[in-house]
C-alpha atoms as a PDB file:
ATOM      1  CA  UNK A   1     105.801  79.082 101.898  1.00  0.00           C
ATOM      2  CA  UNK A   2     107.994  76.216 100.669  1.00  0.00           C
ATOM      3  CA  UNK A   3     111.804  77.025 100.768  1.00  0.00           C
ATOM      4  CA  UNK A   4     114.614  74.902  99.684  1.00  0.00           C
ATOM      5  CA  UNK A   5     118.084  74.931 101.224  1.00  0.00           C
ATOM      6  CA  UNK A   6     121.038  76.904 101.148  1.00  0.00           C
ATOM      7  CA  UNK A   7     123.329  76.972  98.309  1.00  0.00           C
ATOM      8  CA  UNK A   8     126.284  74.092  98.496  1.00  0.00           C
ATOM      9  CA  UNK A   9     129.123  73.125  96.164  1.00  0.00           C
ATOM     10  CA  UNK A  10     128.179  71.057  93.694  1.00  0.00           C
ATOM     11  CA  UNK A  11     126.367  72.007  91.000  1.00  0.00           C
ATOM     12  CA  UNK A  12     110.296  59.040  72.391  1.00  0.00           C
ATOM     13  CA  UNK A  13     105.354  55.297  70.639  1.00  0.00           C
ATOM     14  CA  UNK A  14     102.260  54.884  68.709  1.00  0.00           C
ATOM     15  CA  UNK A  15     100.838  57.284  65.931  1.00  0.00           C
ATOM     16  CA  UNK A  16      99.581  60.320  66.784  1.00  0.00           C
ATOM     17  CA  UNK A  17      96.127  59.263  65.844  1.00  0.00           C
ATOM     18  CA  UNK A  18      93.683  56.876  65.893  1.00  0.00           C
ATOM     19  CA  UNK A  19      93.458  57.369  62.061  1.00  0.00           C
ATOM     20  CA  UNK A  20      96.173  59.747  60.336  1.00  0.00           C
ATOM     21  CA  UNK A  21      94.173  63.136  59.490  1.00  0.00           C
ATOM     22  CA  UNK A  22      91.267  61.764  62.220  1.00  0.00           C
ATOM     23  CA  UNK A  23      90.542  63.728  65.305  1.00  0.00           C
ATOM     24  CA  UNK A  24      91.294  61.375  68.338  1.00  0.00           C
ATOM     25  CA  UNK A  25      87.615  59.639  69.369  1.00  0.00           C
ATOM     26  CA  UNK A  26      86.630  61.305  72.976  1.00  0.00           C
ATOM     27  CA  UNK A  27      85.877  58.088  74.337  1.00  0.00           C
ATOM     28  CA  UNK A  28      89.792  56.948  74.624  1.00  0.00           C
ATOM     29  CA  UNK A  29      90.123  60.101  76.927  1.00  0.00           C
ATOM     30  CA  UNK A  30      89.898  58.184  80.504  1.00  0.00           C
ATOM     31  CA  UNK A  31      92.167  60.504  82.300  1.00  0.00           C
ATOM     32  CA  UNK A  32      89.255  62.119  84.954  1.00  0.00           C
ATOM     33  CA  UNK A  33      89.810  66.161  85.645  1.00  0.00           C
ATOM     34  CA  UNK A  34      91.058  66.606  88.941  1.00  0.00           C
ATOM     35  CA  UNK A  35      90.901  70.526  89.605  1.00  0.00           C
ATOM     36  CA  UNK A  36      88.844  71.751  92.586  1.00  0.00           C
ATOM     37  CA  UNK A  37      88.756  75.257  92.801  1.00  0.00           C
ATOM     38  CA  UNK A  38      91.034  74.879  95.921  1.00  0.00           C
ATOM     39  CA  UNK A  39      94.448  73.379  93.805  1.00  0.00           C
ATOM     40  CA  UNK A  40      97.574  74.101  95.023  1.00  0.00           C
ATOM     41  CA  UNK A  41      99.825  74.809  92.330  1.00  0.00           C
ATOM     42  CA  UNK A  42     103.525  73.124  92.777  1.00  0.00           C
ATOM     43  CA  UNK A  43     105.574  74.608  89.642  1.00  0.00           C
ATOM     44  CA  UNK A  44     104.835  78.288  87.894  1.00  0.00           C
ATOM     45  CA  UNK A  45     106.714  79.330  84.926  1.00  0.00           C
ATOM     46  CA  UNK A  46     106.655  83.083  83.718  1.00  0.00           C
ATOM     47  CA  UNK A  47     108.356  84.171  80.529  1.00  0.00           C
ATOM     48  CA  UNK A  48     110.649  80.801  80.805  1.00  0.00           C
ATOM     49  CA  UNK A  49     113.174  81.039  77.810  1.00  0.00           C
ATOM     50  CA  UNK A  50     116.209  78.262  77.440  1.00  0.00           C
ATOM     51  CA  UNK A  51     119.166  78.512  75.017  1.00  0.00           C
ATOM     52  CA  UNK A  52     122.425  76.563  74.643  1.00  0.00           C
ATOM     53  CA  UNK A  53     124.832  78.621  73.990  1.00  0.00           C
ATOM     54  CA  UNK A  54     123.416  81.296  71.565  1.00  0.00           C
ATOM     55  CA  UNK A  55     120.543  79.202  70.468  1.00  0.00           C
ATOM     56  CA  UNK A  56     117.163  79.045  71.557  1.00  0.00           C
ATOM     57  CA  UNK A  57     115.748  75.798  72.361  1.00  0.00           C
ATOM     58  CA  UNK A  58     112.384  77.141  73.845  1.00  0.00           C
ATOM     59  CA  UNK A  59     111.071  80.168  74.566  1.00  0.00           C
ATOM     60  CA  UNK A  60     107.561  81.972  75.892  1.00  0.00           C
ATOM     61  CA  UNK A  61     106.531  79.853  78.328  1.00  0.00           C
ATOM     62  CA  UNK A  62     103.901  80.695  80.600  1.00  0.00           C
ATOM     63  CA  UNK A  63     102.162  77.692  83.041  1.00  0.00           C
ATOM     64  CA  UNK A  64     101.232  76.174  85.895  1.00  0.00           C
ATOM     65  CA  UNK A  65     101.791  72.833  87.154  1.00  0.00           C
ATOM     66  CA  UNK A  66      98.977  71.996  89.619  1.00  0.00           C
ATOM     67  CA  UNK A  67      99.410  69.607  92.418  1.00  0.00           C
ATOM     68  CA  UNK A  68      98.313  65.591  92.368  1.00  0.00           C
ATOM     69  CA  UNK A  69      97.885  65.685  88.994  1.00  0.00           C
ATOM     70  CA  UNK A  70      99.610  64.411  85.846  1.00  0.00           C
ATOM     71  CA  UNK A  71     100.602  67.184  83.238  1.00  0.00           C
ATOM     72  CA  UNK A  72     101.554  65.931  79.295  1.00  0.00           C
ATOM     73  CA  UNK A  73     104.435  67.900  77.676  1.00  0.00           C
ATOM     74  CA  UNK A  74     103.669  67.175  73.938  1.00  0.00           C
ATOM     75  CA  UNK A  75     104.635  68.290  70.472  1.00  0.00           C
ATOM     76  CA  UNK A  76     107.059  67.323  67.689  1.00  0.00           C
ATOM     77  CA  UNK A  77     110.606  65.927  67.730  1.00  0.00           C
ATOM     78  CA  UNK A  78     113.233  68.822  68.808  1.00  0.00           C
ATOM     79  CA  UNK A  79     110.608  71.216  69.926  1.00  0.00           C
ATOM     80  CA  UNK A  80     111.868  71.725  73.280  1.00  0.00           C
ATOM     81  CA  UNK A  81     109.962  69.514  75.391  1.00  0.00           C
ATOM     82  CA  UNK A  82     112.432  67.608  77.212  1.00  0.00           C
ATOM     83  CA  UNK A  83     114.943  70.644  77.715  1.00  0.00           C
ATOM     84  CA  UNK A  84     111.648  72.190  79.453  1.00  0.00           C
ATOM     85  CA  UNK A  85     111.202  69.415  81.748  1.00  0.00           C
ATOM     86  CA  UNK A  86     114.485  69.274  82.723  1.00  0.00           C
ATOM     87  CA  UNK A  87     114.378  72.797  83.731  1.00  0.00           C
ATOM     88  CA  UNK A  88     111.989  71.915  86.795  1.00  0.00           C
ATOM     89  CA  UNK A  89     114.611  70.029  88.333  1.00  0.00           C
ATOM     90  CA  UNK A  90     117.256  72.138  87.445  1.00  0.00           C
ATOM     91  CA  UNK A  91     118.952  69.138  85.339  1.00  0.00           C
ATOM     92  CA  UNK A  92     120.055  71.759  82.517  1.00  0.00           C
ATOM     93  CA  UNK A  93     122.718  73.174  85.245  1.00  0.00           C
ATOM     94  CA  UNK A  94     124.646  69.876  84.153  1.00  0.00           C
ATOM     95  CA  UNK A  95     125.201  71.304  80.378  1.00  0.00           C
ATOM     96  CA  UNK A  96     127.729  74.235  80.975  1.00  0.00           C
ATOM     97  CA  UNK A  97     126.419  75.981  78.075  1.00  0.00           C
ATOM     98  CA  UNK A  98     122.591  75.989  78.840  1.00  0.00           C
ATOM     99  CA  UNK A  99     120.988  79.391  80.459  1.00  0.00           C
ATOM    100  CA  UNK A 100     117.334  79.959  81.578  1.00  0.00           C
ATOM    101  CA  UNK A 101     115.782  83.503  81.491  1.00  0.00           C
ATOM    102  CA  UNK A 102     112.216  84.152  83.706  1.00  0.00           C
ATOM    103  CA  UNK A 103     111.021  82.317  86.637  1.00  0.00           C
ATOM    104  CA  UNK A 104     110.463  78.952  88.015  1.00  0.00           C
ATOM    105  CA  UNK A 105     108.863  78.783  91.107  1.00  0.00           C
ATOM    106  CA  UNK A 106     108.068  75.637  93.131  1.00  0.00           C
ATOM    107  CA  UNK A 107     105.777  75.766  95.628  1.00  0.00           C
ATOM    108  CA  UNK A 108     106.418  79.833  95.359  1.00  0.00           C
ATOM    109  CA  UNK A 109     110.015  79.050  96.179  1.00  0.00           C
ATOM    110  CA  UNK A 110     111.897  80.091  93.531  1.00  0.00           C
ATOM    111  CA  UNK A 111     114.290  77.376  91.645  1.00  0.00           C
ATOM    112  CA  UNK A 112     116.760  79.567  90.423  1.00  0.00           C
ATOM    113  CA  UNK A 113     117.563  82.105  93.242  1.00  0.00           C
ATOM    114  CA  UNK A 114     121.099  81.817  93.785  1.00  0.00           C
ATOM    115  CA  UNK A 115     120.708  80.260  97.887  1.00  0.00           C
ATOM    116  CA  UNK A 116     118.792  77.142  96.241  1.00  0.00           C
ATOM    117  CA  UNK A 117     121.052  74.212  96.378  1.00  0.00           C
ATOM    118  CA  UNK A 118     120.256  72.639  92.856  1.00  0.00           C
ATOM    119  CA  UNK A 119     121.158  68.929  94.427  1.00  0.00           C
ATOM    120  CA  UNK A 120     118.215  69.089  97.075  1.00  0.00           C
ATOM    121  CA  UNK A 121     115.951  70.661  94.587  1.00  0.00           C
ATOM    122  CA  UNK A 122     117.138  67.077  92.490  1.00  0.00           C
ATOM    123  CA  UNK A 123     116.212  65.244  95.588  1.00  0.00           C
ATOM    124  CA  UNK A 124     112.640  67.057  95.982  1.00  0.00           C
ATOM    125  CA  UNK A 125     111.896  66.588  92.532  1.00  0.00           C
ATOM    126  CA  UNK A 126     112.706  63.166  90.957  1.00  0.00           C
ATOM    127  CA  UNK A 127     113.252  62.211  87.568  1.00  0.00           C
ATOM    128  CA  UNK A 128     113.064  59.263  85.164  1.00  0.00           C
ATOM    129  CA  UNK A 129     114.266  58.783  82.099  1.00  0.00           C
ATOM    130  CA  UNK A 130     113.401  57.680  78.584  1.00  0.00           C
ATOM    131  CA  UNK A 131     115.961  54.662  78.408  1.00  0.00           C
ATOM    132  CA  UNK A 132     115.805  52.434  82.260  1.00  0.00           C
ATOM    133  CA  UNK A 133     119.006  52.715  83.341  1.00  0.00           C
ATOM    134  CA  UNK A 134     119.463  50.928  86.785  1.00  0.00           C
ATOM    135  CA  UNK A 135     123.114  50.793  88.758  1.00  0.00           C
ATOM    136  CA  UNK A 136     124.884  47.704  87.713  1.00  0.00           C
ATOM    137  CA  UNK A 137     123.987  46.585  91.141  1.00  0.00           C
ATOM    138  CA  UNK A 138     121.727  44.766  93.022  1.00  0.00           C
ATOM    139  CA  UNK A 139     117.662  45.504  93.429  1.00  0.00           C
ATOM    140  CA  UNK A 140     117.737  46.237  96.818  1.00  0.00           C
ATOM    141  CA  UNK A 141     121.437  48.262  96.295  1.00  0.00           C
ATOM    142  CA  UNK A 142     119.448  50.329  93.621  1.00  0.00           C
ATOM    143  CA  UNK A 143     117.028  51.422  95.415  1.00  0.00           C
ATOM    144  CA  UNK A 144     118.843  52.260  98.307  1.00  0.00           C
ATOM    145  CA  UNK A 145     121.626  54.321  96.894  1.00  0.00           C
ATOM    146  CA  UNK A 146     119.762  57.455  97.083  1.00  0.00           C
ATOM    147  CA  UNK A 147     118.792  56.746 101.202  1.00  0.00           C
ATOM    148  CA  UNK A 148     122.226  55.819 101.914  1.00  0.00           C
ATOM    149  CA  UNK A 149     123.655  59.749 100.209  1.00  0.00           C
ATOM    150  CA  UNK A 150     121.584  61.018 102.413  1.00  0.00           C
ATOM    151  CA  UNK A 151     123.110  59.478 104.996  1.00  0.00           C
ATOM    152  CA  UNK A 152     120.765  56.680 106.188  1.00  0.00           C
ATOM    153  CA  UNK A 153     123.149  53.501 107.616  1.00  0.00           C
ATOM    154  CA  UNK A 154     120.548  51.672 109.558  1.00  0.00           C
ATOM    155  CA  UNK A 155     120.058  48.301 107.916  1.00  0.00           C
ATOM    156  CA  UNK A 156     115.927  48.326 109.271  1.00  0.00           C
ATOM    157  CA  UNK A 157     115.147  51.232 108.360  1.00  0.00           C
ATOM    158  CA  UNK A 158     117.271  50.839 104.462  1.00  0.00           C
ATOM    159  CA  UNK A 159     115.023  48.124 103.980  1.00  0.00           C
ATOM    160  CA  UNK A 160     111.500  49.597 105.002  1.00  0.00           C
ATOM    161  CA  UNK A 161     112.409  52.377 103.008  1.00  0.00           C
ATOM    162  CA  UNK A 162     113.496  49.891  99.365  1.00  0.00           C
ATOM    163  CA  UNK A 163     110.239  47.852 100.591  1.00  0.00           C
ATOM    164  CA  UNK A 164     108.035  50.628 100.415  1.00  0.00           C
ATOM    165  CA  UNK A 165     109.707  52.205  97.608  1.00  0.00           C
ATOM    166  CA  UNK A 166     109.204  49.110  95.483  1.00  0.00           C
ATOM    167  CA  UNK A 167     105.192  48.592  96.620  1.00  0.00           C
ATOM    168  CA  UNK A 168     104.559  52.027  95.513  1.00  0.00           C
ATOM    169  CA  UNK A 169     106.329  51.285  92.126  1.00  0.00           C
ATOM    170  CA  UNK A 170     104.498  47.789  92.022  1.00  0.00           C
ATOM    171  CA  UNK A 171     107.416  46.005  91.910  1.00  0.00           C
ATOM    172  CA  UNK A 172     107.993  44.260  95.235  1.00  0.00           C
ATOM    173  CA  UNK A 173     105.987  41.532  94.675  1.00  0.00           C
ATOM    174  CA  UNK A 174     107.909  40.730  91.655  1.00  0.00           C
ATOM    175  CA  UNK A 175     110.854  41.056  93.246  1.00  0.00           C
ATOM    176  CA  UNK A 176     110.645  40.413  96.910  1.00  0.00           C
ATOM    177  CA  UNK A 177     112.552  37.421  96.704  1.00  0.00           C
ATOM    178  CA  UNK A 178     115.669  38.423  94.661  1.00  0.00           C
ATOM    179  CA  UNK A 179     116.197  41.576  95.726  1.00  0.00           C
ATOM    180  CA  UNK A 180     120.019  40.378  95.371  1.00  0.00           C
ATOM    181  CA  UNK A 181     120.048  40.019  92.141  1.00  0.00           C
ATOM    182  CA  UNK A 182     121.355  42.471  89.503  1.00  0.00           C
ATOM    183  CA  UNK A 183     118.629  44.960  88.363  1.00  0.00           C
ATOM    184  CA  UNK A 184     120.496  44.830  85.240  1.00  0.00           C
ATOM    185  CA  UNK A 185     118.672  40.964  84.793  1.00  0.00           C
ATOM    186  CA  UNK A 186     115.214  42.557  85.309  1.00  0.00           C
ATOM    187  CA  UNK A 187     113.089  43.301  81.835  1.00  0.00           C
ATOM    188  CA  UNK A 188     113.167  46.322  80.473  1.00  0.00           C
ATOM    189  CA  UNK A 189     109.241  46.944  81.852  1.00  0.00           C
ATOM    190  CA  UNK A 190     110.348  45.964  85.248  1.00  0.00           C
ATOM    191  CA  UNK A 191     113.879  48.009  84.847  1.00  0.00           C
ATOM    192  CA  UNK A 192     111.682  51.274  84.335  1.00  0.00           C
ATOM    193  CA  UNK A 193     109.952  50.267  87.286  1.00  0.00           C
ATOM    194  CA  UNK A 194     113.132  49.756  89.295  1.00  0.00           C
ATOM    195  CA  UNK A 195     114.002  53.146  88.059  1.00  0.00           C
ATOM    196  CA  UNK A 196     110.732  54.813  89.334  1.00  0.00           C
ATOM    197  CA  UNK A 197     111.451  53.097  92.796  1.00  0.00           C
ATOM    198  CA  UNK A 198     115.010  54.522  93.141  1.00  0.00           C
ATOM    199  CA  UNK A 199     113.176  57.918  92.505  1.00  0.00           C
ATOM    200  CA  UNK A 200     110.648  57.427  94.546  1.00  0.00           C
ATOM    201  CA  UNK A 201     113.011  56.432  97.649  1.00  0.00           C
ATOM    202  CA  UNK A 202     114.528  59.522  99.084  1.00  0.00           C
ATOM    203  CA  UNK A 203     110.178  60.830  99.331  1.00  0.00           C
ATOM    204  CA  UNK A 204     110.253  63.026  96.473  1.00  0.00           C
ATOM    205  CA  UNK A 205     107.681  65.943  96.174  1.00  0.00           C
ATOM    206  CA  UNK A 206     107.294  65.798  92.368  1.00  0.00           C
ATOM    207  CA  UNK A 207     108.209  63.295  89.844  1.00  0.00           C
ATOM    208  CA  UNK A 208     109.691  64.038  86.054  1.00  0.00           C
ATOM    209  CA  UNK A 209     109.482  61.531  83.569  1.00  0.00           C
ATOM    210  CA  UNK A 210     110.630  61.695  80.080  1.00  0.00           C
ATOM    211  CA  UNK A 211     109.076  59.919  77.813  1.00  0.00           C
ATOM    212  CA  UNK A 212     109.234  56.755  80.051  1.00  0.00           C
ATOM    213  CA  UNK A 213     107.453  54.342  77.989  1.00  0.00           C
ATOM    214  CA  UNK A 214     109.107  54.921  74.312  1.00  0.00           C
ATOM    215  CA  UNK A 215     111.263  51.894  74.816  1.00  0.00           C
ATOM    216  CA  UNK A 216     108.387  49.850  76.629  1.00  0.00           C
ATOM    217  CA  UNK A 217     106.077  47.170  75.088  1.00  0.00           C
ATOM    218  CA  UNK A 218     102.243  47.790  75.164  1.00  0.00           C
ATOM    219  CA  UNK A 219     101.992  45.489  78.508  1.00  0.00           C
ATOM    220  CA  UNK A 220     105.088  47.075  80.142  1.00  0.00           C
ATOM    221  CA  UNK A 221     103.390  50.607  78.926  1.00  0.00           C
ATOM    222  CA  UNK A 222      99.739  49.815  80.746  1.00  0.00           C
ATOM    223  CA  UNK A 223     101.888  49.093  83.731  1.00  0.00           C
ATOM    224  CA  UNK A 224     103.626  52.356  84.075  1.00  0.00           C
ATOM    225  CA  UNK A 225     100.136  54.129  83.385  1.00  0.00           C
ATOM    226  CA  UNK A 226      98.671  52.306  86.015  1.00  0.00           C
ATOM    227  CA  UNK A 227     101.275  53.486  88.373  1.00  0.00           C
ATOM    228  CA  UNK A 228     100.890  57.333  87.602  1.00  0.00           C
ATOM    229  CA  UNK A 229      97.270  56.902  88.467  1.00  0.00           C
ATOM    230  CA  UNK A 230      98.267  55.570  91.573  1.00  0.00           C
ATOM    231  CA  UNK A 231     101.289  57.515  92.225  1.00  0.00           C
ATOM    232  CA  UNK A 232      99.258  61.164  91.505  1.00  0.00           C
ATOM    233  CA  UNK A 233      97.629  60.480  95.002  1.00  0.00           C
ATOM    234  CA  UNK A 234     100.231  61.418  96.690  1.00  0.00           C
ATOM    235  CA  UNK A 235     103.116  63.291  94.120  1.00  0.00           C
ATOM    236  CA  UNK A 236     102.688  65.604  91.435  1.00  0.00           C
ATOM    237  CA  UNK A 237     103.496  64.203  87.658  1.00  0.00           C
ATOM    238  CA  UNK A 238     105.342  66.069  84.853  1.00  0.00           C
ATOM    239  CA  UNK A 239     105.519  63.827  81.642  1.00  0.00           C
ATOM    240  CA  UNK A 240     106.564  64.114  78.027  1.00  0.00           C
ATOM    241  CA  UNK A 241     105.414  61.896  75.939  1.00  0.00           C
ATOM    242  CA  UNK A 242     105.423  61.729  71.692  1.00  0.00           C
ATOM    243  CA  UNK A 243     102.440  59.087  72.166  1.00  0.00           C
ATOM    244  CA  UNK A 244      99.199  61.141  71.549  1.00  0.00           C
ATOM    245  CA  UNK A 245      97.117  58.335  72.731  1.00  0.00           C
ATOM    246  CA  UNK A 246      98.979  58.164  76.205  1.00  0.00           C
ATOM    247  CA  UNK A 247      98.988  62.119  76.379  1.00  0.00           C
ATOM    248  CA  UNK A 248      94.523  61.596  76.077  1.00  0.00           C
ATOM    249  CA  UNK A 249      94.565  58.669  78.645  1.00  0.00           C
ATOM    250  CA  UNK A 250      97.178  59.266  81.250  1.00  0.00           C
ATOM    251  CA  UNK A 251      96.969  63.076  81.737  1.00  0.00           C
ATOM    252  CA  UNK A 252      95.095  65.653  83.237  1.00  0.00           C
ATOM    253  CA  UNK A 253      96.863  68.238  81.727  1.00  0.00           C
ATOM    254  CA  UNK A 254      98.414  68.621  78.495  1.00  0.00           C
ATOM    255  CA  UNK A 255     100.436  71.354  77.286  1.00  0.00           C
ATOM    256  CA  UNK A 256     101.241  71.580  73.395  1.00  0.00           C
ATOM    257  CA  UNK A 257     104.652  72.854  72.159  1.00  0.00           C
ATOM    258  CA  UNK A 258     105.256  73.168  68.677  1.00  0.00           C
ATOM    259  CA  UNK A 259     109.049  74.842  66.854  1.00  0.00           C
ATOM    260  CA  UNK A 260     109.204  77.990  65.200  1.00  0.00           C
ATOM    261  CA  UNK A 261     111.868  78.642  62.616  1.00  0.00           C
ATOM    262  CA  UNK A 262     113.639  82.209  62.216  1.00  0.00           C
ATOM    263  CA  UNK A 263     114.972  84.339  60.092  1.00  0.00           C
ATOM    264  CA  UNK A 264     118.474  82.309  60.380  1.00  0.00           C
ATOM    265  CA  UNK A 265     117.244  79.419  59.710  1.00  0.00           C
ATOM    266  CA  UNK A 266     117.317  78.280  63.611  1.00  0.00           C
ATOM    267  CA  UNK A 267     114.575  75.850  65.006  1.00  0.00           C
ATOM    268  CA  UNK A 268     113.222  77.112  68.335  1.00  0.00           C
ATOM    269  CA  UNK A 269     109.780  76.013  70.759  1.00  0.00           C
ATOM    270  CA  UNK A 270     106.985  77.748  72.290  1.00  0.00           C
ATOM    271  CA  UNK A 271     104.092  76.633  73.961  1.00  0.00           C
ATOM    272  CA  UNK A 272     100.924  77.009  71.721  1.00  0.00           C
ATOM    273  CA  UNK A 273      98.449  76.043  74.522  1.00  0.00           C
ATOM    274  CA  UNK A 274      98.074  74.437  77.957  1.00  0.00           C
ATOM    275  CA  UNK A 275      94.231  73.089  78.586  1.00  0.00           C
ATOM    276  CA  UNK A 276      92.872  70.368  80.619  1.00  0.00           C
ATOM    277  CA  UNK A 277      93.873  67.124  78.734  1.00  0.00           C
ATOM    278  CA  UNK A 278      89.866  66.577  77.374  1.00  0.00           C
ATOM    279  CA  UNK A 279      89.812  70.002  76.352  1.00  0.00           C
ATOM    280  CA  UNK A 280      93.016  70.137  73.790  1.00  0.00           C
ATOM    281  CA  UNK A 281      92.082  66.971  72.095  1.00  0.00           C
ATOM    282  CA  UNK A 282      88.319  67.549  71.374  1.00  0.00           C
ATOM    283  CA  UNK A 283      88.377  71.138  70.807  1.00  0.00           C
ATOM    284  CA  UNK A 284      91.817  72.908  70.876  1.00  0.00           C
ATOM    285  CA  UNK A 285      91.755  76.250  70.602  1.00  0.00           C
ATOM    286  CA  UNK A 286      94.700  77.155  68.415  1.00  0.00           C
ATOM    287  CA  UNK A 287      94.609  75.822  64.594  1.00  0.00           C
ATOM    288  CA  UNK A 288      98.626  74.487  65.243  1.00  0.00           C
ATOM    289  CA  UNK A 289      97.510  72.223  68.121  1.00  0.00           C
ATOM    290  CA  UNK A 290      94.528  70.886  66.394  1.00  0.00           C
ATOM    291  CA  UNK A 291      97.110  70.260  63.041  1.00  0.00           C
ATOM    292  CA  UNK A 292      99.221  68.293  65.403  1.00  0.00           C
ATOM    293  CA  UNK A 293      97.034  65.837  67.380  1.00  0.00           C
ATOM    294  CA  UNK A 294      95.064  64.789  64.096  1.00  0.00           C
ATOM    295  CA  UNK A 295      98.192  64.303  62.770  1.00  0.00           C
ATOM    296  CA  UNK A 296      98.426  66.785  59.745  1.00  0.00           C
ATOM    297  CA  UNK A 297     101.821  67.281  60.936  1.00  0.00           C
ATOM    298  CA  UNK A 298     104.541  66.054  63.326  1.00  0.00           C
END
């Protein structure tokens, strides 16, 4: 079984439819399944509820994550998706008021239990975020900060690790020969990329990104999707996305959350249905997820 280490100190695209009210055409599905009967499943939520404070931002979730493949988190603004994802990496222990109820288990380990140290679970399970946001430092200094926490000094070995780091995000032939300057002067396509190879540095088991492509050009976008195919080989994917059309092609999982609204008024989420990707966008089985990829509502 997996186990992390001891405890230590330390702690949004396109429409949502190829035609409004239109079912999404099949054929713009290219995501291939990926699910032998032998998959080994790297995150398993039971009864996962999160709440700030008295409110609930998402509740009733029940899934598994399986390994080497990409898995969509979609549904409407405020539903919960992003407070979900950052649950995986234990990113909500940052907001003093947040609180998670039920299990998350990684690799049967489970996230929560009070020995796991939440900054080597951070280093096991990367994350990228909506808007790039490299160090206002240099390309190679970027992608070696992460290396150098962990304590790696040797000069050779820093740069084998940024090289590889930046091949795997297909950057390094872009940047081979600058990797002095800032990453700041990159483009915004090429910061997100920077971004993914920072991540990708310290070897991470699993990669989070949220919504990585909402500030992204279509170009910049087809880049990033290429990568994840790539990338799935050898990590495990967890992405939200708001872009229904990148949910259908990049994915080969998708997992619809929609809000409920109580009796005080209060907005909360809860997953409606988790499928293969082809599945939930030719023939959903709830009449809520079906609502919200034709784009009846949302």
């Amino acid at each position: 079984m997996f186990q992390l280490g001891n405890a230590q100190s330390g702690t949004t695209g396109t429409s949502n439819a190829t035609m409004r009210g239109m079912p999404l055409d099949p054929m713009t599905i290219q995501a291939p399944s990926r699910e032998p009967a032998d998959t080994k499943i790297v995150f398993e939520l039971e009864d996962v509820a999160i709440s700030y404070g008295a409110n609930v931002a998402i509740s009733g979730v029940n899934l598994q994550v399986p390994e080497n493949q990409i898995t969509a988190l979609i549904g409407p603004s405020g539903c919960g998706k992003s407070t979900l994802l950052r649950s995986l990496n234990r990113m909500n222990d940052l907001i003093p008021t947040a609180s998670l109820t039920g299990s998350v288990h990684y690799h049967g380990a489970d996230l929560y239990a009070a020995t796991v140290d939440p900054v080597e679970v951070r280093r096991r399970i990367g994350m990228v975020f909506q808007k790039p946001n490299p160090f206002p430092k240099s390309i190679f200094d970027n992608v070696a900060y992460g290396p150098r926490i962990l304590g790696t000094k040797n000069k050779k070995v820093l740069g084998e690790l940024v090289e590889r780091a930046l091949t795997r995000a297909a950057l390094w032939d872009e940047v081979k020969n600058k990797l002095k300057t800032s990453g700041l002067a990159l483009s915004g396509g090429q910061q997100q990329r920077l971004c993914i190879a920072r991540a990708l540095a310290v070897e991470p088991d699993a990669l989070l990104m949220d919504e990585p492509c909402s500030a992204l050009d279509p170009i910049a976008t087809a880049r990033i999707e290429e990568l994840m195919f790539e990338l799935r080989e050898s990590i495990t994917i967890v992405i939200v996305t708001h872009n229904m059309q990148q949910a259908a092609r990049a994915s080969d999982k998708t997992a619809f959350i929609t809000t409920d609204v109580g009796a005080d008024e209060h907005r909360s989420g809860r997953l409606v249905e988790f499928e293969e990707t082809q599945v939930l966008f030719t023939t959903p089985k709830d009449e809520r997820t079906e609502a919200y990829i034709t784009g009846r509502f949302g």
